[in-house]
Every structure is written in C-alpha cells, then in structure tokens.
Protein backbone atom coordinates (compact mmCIF):
# COMPACT_ATOMS: atom_id res chain seq x y z
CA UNK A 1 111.90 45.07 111.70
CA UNK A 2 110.91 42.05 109.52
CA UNK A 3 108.73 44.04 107.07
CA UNK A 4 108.89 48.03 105.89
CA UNK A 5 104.92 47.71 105.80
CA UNK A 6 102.80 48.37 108.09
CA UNK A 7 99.18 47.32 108.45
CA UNK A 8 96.46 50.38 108.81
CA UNK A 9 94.26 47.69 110.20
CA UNK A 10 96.64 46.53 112.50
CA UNK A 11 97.46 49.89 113.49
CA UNK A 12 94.18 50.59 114.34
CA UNK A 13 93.43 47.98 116.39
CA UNK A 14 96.52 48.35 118.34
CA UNK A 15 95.99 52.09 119.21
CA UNK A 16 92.32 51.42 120.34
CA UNK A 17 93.45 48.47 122.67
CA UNK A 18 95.80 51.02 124.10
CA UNK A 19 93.55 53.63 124.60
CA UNK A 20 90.89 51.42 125.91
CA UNK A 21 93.54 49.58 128.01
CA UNK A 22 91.35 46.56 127.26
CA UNK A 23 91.62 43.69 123.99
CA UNK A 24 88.75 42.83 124.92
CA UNK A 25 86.93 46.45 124.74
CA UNK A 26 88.99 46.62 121.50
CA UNK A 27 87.42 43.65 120.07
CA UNK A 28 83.72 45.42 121.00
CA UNK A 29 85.39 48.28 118.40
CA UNK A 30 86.16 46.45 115.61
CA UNK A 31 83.57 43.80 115.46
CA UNK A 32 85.80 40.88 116.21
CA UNK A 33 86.75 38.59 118.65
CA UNK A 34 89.30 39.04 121.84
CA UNK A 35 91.16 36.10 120.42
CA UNK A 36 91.29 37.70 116.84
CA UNK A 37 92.35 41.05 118.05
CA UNK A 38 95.09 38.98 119.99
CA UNK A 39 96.81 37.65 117.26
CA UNK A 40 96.24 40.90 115.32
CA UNK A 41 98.42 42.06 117.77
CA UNK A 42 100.96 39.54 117.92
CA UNK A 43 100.93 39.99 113.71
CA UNK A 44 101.83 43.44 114.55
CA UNK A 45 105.15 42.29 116.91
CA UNK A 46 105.89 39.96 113.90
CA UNK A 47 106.19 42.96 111.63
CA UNK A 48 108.10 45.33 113.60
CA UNK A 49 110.29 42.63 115.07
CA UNK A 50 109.51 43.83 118.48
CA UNK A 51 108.11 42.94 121.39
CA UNK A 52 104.97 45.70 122.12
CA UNK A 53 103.16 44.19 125.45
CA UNK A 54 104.19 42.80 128.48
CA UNK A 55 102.29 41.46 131.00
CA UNK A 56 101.63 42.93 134.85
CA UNK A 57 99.46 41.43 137.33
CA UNK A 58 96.21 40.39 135.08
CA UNK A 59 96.71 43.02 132.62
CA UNK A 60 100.04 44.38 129.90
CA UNK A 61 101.78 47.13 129.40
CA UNK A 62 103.53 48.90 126.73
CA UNK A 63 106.82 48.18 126.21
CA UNK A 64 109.50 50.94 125.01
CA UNK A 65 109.27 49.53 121.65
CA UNK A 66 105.46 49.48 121.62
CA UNK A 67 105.18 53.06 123.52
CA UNK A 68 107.32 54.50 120.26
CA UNK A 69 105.43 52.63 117.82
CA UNK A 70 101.93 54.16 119.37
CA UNK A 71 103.22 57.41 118.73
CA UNK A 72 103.70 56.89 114.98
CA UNK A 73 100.80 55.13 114.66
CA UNK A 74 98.33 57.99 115.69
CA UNK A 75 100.28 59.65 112.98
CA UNK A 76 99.98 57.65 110.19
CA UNK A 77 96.20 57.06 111.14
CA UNK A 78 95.73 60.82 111.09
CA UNK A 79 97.42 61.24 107.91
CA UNK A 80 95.23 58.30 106.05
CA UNK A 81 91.89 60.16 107.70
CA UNK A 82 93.26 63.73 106.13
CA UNK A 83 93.79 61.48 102.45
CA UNK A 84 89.86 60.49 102.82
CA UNK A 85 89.26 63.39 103.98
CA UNK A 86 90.95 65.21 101.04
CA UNK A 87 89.84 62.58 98.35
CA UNK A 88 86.13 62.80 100.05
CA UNK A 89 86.18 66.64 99.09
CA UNK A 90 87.06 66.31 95.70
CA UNK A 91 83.75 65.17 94.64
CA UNK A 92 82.17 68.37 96.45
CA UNK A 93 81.03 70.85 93.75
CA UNK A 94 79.61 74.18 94.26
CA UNK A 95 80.68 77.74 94.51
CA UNK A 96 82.95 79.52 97.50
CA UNK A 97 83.67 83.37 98.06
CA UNK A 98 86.07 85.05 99.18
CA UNK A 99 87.49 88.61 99.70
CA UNK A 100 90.74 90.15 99.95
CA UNK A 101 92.61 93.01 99.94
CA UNK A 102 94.77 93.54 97.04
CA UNK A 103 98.07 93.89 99.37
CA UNK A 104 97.75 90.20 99.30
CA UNK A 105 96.56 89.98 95.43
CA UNK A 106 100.04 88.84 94.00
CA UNK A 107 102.05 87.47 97.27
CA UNK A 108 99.81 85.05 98.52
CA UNK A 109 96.53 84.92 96.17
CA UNK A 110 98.19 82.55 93.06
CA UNK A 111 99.02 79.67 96.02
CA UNK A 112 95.59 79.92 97.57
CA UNK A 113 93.78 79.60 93.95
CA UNK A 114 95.88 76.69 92.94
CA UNK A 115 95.94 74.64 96.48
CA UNK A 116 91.98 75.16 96.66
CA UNK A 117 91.70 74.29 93.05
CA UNK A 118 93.52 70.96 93.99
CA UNK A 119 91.55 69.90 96.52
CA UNK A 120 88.06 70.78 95.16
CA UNK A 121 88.33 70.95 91.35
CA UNK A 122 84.76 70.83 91.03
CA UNK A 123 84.18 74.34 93.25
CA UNK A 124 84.08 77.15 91.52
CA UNK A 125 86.04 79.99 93.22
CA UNK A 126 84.66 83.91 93.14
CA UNK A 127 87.23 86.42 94.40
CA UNK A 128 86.34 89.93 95.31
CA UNK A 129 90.08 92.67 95.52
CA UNK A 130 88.91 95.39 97.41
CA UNK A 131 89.27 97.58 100.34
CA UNK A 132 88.19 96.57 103.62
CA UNK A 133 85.21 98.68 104.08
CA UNK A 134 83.68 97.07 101.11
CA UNK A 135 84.49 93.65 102.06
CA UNK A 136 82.99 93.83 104.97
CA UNK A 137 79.71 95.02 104.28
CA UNK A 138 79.54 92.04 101.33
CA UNK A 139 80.41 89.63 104.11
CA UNK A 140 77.88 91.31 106.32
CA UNK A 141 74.80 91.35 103.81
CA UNK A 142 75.92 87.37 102.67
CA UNK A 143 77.72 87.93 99.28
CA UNK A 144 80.93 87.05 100.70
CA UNK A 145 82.01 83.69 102.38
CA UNK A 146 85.28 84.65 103.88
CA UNK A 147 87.32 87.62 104.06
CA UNK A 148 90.49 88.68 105.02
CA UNK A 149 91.12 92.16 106.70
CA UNK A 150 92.95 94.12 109.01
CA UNK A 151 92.07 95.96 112.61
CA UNK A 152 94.40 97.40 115.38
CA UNK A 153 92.66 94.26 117.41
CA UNK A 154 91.42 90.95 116.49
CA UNK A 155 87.14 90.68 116.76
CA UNK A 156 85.95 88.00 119.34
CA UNK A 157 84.54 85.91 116.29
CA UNK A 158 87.78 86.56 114.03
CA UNK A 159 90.71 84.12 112.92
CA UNK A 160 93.87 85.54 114.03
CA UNK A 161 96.39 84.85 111.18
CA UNK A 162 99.48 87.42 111.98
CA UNK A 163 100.54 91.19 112.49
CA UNK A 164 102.37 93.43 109.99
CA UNK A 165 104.19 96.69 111.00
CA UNK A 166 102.71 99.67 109.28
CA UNK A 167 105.76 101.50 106.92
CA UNK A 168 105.36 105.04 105.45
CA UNK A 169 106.08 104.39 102.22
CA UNK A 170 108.08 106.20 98.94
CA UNK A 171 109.49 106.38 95.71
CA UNK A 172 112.94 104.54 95.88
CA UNK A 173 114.15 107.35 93.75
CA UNK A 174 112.63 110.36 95.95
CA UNK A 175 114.30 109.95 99.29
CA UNK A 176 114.36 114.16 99.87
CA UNK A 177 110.14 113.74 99.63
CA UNK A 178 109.55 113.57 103.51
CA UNK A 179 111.91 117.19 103.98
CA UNK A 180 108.93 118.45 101.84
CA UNK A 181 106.27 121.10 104.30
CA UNK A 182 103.69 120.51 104.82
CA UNK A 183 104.46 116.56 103.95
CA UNK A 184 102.60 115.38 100.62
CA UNK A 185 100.25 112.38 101.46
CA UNK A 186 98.95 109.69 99.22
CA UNK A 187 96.19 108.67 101.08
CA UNK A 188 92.72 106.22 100.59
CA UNK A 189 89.58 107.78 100.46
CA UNK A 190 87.95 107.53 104.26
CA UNK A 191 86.81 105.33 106.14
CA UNK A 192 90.22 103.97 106.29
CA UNK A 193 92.73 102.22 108.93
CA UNK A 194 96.20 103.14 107.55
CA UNK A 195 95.01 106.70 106.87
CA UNK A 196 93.84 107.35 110.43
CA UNK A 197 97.23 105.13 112.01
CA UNK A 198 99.11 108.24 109.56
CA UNK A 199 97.31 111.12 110.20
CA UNK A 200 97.01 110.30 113.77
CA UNK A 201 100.83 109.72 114.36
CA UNK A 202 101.66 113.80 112.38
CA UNK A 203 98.83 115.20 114.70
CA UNK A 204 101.37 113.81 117.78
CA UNK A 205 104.48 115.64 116.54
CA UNK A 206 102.19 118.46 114.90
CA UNK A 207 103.84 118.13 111.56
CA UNK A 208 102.17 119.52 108.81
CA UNK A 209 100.48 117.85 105.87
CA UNK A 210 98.63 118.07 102.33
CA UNK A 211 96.71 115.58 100.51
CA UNK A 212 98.47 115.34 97.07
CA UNK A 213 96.35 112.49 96.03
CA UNK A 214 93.17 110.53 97.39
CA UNK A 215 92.62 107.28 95.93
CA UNK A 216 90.52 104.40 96.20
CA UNK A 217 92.83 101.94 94.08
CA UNK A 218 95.96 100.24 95.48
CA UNK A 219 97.21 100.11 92.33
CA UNK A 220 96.75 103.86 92.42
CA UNK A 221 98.51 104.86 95.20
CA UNK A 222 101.41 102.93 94.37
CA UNK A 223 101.84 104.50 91.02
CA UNK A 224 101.46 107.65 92.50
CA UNK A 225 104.37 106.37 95.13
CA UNK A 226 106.61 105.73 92.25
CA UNK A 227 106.22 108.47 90.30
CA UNK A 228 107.64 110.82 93.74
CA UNK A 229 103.91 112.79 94.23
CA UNK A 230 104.25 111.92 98.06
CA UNK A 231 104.30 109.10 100.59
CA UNK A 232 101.82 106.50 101.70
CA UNK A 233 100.94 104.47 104.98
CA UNK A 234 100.61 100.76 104.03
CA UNK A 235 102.47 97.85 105.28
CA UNK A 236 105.12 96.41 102.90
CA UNK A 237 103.14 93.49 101.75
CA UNK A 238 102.66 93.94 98.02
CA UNK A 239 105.08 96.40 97.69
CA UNK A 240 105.66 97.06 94.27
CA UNK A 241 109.30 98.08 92.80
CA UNK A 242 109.74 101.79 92.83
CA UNK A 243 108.39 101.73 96.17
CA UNK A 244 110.49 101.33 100.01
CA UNK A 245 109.65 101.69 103.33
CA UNK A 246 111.27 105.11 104.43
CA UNK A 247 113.50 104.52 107.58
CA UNK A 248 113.93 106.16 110.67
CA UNK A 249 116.12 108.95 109.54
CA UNK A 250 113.41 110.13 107.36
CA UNK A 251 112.11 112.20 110.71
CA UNK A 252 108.58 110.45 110.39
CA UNK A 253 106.93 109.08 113.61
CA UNK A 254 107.21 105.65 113.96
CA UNK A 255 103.66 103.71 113.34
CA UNK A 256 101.90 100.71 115.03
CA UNK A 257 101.50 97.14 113.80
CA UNK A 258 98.17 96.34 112.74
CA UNK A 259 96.59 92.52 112.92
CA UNK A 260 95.76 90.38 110.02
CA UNK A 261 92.66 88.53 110.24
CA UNK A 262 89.98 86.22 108.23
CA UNK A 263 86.41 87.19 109.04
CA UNK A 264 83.51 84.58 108.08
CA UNK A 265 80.02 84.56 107.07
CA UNK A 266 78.45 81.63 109.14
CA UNK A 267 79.76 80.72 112.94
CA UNK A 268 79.93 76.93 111.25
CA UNK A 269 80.97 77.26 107.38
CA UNK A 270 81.02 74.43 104.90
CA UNK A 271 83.44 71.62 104.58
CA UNK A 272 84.93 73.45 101.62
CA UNK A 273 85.09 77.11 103.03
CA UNK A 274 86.55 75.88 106.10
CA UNK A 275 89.75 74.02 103.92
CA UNK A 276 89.94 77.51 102.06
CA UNK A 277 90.50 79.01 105.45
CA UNK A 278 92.83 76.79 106.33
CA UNK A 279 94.90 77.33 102.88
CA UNK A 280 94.57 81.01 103.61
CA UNK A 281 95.74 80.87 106.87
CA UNK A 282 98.57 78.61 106.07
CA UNK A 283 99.57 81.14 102.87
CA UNK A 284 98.99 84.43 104.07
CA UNK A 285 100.66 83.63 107.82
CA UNK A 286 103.67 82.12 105.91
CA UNK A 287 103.62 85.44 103.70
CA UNK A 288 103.96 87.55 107.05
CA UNK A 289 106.54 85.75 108.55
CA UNK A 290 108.45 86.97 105.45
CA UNK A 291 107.17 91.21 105.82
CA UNK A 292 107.18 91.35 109.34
C-alpha cells in the first residue's frame, strides 16, 4: 500500500459502484461524472497499491484485493456515520426517564449514567429505584420513558436483554438458618415475582414457612439477610457482602431463571431514549453474563 490513508470519499464512491454494479449509476449518486468517478477509482488502486477491478465481457469485477477492501470499507463508512451520528446527538437537550430496579442500582447503573452523560451532555437524566410493580404503572400512565424489569417470559413488545437464575439467599455467617421449621422468609410485600417463584417452589415439597420480615426496600431485605433473621429469593445481582446464595445441600428446592427485560413508553422512542436503551442493554447484558 502506497499510503496508510484512506479517502472516505473515495470509499464511498467505490462501495456504491459495487453495489450498483454500474460507474455510471454511481456517478448518478454522487453528482459527478462517469469519467470522474473513474479516476476516483483508479486514485483508490493508487492508494492501496492494488489492483481492485478487472474487466469481463463489457463490464469488471472485483478482484481479491478489491473484494477485501469492500469489506473494510462498509466498516469504516459505518463507523464515520455512528461519529455523526454520536456528535449529531450531542447538541440534543432535553430530559429522559428511566426506571430500574435497585438489583441493578450499583452493578450496572454508574456505567449507564456516565456513557449517556457522554453522549448527550445536554439531557438531563431522571432515574426512578424501585420495585417492578411501581415501575410499571409509571411507565404505563407516561412518567417513565424506559424501564427495566423482570417476568418468567419476555412481553411481545419487550427488549429481551438476558436471564438470571433465581438463588435463595443468606447470611454468609448463618449457614444452619434453612434447618430452621417452619423456614424464616424475608420476603417483599405482594404483588411480587421472586416471592411467588419461593413460595410456590415450598408449596411443591410442602415445607413449612413463616414470614420473619416483609419489606418493601431492597436495601431492607438485605440487611435483614445479613443480620441471620431468615432467607430471601432474589437473584445474585446486587448481592451485597454478608449475603450468598445457599447451595444445594441446604435442602431448598431448586428455583427457575427469570428474564431480564427493558419495557418502553412509545412503540418509536426518541433518538436519545433509544441510545439509552442501547447503553442499557449493552451494560446490564454484560452484567449478566457475569451472575448467570
């Protein structure tokens, strides 16, 4: 290669003629002439040092050099549309919001704020930690733009991001807690998914149970789980220390996984919702891949 620059313009022009299979329809494109777009092209073999067309019959053909080059070239033309893109959305200002649980609070929430704040550091960013039920009716009624949430299925309209195993859940220093009859539960206030995943799986063995607390706070039923006043049914993301996931020998049924989803507000959300989602998606899934 006689240069380690490439032209965008060049670039451009090349991966049009190709997918036009035409200079001349290529030309039509870019507002120039067949004849221009023709020594654009042989610019381009000057550059790389390689030959990219060869004739056949009345028309040309790619040759290996210029079939490898096409394929990097749709790549660095995607990656200077994502910079405008990016650059474009700067300049947006306005205000996004967005619920989440607050198992995802601390492990993923920090890397969402400060990506999004990157991006669009004119948006102002309202978060809501709560429990599901909550969320969703904000969502529902408008006062939330995206939520995340969980469900032993993913909703038609939903935006599947991963599944997490559901864990009962202890003091690390009160391992003899589950021998305890009936079993001391640290449960959320109902409606709630993990409660009815517990309760449901002691009803199938018909072991015993007691609520020893009822909480609506997290933060709650943690402390509660680290202080040794029973055991809880929550996945292990967020799990504070103090806290483990009881294992098999513990002679608790074994639970189900549950789905992790975002749930949105409008079918066809604004530019800068829809990069939040994507910054969600891309933290949260990559905080799963680590809990599951």
């Amino acid at each position: 290669m006689t240069t380690d620059l490439l032209d965008l313009d060049l670039l451009r022009t090349f991966v049009l003629a190709v997918d036009l299979n035409s200079f001349a329809r290529a030309a039509d494109q870019v507002a120039r002439s067949q004849s221009a777009v023709s020594l654009q092209m042989q610019r381009l073999e000057e550059m790389t040092g390689h030959q990219l067309f060869i004739k056949q019959g009345r028309g040309w053909q790619l040759t290996a050099s210029g079939d490898l080059l096409l394929g990097y070239a749709r790549q660095l033309l995607d990656i200077n549309q994502q910079a405008v893109a990016a650059l474009s959305a700067t300049q947006i200002a306005g205000k996004v919001r967005l619920g989440i649980p607050a198992d995802f609070a601390e492990s993923g929430l920090p890397t969402v704020l400060a990506r999004f704040a990157a991006v669009h550091p004119h948006m102002e960013i309202e978060v809501t930690i709560d429990r599901q039920a909550p969320l969703a009716q904000q969502l529902e009624s408008g006062k939330l733009d995206v939520i995340i949430s969980f469900g032993k299925t993913i909703p038609e309209n939903a935006i599947p991001i991963g599944s997490l195993p559901v864990r009962w859940i202890g003091s690390s220093q009160h391992s003899t807690i589950t021998r305890q009859d009936p079993l001391p539960l640290l449960l959320f206030e109902a409606p709630c998914l993990f409660r009815k995943i517990g309760l449901n799986a002691l009803e199938k063995i018909n072991r015993s149970w007691r609520p020893a607390l009822t909480s609506g706070s997290l933060a709650g039923m943690w402390a509660a789980a680290q202080a040794g006043l029973g055991i809880t049914i929550r996945t292990a993301m967020g799990l504070p220390a103090g806290c483990s996931v009881l294992n098999g020998a513990s002679g608790l049924p074994s639970l189900p996984d549950v789905e992790v989803f975002m749930l949105t507000y409008k079918k066809s959300p604004s530019k800068a919702v829809k990069r939040l989602i994507e910054i969600l998606h891309e933290t949260i899934a990559a905080s799963i891949k680590q809990k599951a």
